[in-house]
C-alpha atoms as a PDB file:
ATOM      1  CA  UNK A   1     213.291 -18.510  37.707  1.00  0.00           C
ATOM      2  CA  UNK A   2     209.848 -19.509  36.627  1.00  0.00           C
ATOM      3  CA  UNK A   3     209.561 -17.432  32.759  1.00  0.00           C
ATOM      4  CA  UNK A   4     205.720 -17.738  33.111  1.00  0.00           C
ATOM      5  CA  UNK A   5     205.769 -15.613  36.231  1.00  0.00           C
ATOM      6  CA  UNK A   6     208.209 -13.337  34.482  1.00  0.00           C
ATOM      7  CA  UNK A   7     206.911  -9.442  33.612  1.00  0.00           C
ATOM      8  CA  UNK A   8     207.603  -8.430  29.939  1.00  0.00           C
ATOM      9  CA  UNK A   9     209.228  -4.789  30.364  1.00  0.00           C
ATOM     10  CA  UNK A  10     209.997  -2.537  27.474  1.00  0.00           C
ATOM     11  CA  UNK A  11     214.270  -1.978  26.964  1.00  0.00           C
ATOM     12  CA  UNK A  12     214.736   1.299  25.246  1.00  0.00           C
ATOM     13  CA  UNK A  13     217.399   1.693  22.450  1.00  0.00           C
ATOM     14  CA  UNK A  14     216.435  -2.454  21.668  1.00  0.00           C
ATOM     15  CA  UNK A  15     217.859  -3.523  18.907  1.00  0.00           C
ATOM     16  CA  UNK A  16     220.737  -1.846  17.628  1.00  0.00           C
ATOM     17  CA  UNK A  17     220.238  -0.979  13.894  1.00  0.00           C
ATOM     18  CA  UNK A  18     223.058  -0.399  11.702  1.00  0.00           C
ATOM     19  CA  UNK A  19     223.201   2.710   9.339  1.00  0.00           C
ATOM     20  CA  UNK A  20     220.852   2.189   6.716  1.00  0.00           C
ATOM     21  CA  UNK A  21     218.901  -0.419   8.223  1.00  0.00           C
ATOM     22  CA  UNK A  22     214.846   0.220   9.289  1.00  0.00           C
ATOM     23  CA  UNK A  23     212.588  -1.962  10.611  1.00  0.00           C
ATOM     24  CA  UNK A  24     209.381  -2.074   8.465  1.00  0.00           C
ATOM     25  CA  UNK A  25     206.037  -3.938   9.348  1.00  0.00           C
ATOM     26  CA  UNK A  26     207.507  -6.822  11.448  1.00  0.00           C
ATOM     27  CA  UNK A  27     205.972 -10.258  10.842  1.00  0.00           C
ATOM     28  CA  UNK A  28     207.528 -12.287  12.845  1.00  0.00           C
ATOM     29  CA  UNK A  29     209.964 -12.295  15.557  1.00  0.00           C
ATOM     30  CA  UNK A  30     211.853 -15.473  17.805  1.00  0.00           C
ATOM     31  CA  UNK A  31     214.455 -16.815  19.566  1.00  0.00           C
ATOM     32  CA  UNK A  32     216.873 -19.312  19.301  1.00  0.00           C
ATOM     33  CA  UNK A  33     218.715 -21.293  21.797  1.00  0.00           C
ATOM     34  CA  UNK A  34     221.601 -19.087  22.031  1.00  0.00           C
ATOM     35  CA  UNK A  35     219.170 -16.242  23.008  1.00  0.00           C
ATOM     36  CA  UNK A  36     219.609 -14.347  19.258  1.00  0.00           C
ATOM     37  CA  UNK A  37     216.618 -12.844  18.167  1.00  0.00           C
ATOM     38  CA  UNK A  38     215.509 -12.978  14.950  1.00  0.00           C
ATOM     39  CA  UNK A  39     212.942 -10.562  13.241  1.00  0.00           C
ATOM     40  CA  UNK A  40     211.172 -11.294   9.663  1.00  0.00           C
ATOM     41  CA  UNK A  41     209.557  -7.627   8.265  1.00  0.00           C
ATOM     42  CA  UNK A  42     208.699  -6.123   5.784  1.00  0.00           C
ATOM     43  CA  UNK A  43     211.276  -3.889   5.316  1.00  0.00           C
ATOM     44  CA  UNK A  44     210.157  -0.654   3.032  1.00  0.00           C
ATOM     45  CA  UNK A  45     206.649  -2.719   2.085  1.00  0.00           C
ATOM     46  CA  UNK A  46     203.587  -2.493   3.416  1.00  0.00           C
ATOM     47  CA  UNK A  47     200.460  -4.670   3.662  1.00  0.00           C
ATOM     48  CA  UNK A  48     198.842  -2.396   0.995  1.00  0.00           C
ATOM     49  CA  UNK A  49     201.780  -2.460  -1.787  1.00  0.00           C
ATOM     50  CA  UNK A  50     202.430  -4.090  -4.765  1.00  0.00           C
ATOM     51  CA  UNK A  51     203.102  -7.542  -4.752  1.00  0.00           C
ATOM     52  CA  UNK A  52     204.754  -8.362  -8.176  1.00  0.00           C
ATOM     53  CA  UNK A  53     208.372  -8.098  -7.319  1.00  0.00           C
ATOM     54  CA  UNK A  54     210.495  -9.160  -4.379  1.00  0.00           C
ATOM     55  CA  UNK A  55     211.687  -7.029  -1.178  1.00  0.00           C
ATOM     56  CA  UNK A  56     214.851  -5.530  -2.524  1.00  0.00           C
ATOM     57  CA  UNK A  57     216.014  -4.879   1.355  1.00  0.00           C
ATOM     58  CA  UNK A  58     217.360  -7.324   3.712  1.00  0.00           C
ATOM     59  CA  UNK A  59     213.682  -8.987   5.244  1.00  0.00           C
ATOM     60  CA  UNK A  60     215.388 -11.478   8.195  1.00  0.00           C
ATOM     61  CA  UNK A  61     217.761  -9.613  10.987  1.00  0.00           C
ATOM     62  CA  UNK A  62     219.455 -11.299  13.924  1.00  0.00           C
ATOM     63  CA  UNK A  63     220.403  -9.613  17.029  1.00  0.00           C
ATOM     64  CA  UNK A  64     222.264 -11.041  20.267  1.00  0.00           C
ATOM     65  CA  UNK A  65     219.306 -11.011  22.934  1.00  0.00           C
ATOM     66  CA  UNK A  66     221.078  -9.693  25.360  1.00  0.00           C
ATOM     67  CA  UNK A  67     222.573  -6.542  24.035  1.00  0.00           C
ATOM     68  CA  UNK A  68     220.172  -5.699  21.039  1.00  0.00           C
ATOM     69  CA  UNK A  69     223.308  -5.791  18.172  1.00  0.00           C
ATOM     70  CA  UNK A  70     222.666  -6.549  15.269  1.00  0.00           C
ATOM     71  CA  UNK A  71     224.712  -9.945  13.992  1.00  0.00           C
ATOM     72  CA  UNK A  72     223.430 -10.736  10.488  1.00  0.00           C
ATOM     73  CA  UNK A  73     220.817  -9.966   7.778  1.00  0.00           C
ATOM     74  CA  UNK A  74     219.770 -11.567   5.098  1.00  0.00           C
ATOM     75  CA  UNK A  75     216.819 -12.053   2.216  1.00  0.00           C
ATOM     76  CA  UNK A  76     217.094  -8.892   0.156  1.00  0.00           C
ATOM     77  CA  UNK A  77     215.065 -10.022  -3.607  1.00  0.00           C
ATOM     78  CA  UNK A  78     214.007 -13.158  -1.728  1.00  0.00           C
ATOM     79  CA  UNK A  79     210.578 -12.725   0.303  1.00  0.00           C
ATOM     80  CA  UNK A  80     207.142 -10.818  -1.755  1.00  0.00           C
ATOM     81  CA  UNK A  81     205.092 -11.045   1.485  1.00  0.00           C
ATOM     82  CA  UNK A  82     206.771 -11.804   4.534  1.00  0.00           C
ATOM     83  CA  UNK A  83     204.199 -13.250   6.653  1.00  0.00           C
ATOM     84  CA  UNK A  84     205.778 -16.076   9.359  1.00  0.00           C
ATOM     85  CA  UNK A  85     209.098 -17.131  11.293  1.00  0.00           C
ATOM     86  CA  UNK A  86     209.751 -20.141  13.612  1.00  0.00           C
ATOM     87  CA  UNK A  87     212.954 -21.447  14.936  1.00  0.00           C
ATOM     88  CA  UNK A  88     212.447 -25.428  15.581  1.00  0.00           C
ATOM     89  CA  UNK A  89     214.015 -27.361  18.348  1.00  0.00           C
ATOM     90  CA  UNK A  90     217.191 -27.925  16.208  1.00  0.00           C
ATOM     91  CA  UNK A  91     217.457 -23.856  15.756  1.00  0.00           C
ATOM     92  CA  UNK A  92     216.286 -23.932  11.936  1.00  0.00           C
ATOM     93  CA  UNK A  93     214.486 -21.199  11.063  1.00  0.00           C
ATOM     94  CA  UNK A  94     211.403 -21.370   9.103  1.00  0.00           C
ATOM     95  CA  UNK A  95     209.810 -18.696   7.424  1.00  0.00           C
ATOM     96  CA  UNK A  96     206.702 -18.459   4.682  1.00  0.00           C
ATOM     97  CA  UNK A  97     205.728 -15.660   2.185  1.00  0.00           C
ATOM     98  CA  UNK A  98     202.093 -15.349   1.600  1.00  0.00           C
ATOM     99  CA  UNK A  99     202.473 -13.925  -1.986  1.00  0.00           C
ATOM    100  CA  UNK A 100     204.964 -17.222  -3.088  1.00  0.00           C
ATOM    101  CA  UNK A 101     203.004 -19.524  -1.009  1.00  0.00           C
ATOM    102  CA  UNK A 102     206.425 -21.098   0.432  1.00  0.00           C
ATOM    103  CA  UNK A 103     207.889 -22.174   3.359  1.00  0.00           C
ATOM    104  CA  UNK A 104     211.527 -21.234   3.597  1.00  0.00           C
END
């Protein structure tokens, strides 16, 4: 199947948060080879807050594609800004903060 011809459509109840967990201003979202999806937000921040202490809540989530659960979460006191995520050809993932001016 050709993905370029491929219609984006909208799966309700995608992803699966666990209790406690809310998606904040998400700045980045992408996939890795095994199809996991990983999303880099904000968390409780916003564009407009303070930016002299880190993100005490979990900033990077991974979900299996296919079913939306949630698999892992990390970078609670890590990430000021949030701003970028990129998984390279070797599934790394890459991520940059605005506020630290660093690549991660």
């Amino acid at each position: 199947q050709d993905p370029e011809n491929e219609a984006y459509r909208v799966v309700h109840g995608w992803p699966i948060l666990e209790d406690g967990y809310m998606l904040g201003q998400v700045s980045g979202v992408a996939v890795d080879s095994s199809n996991n999806v990983y999303i880099f937000h904000r968390a409780e921040h916003s564009w407009s807050d303070n930016k002299s202490k880190p993100i005490s809540s979990n900033t990077i989530i991974a979900f299996e594609g296919t079913t939306g659960k949630m698999r892992a979460a990390w970078g609670a006191d890590t990430f000021v800004e949030p701003h970028g995520l990129r998984i390279d050809r070797n599934d790394n993932l890459w991520v940059t903060d605005i506020v630290l001016n660093q690549v991660t």
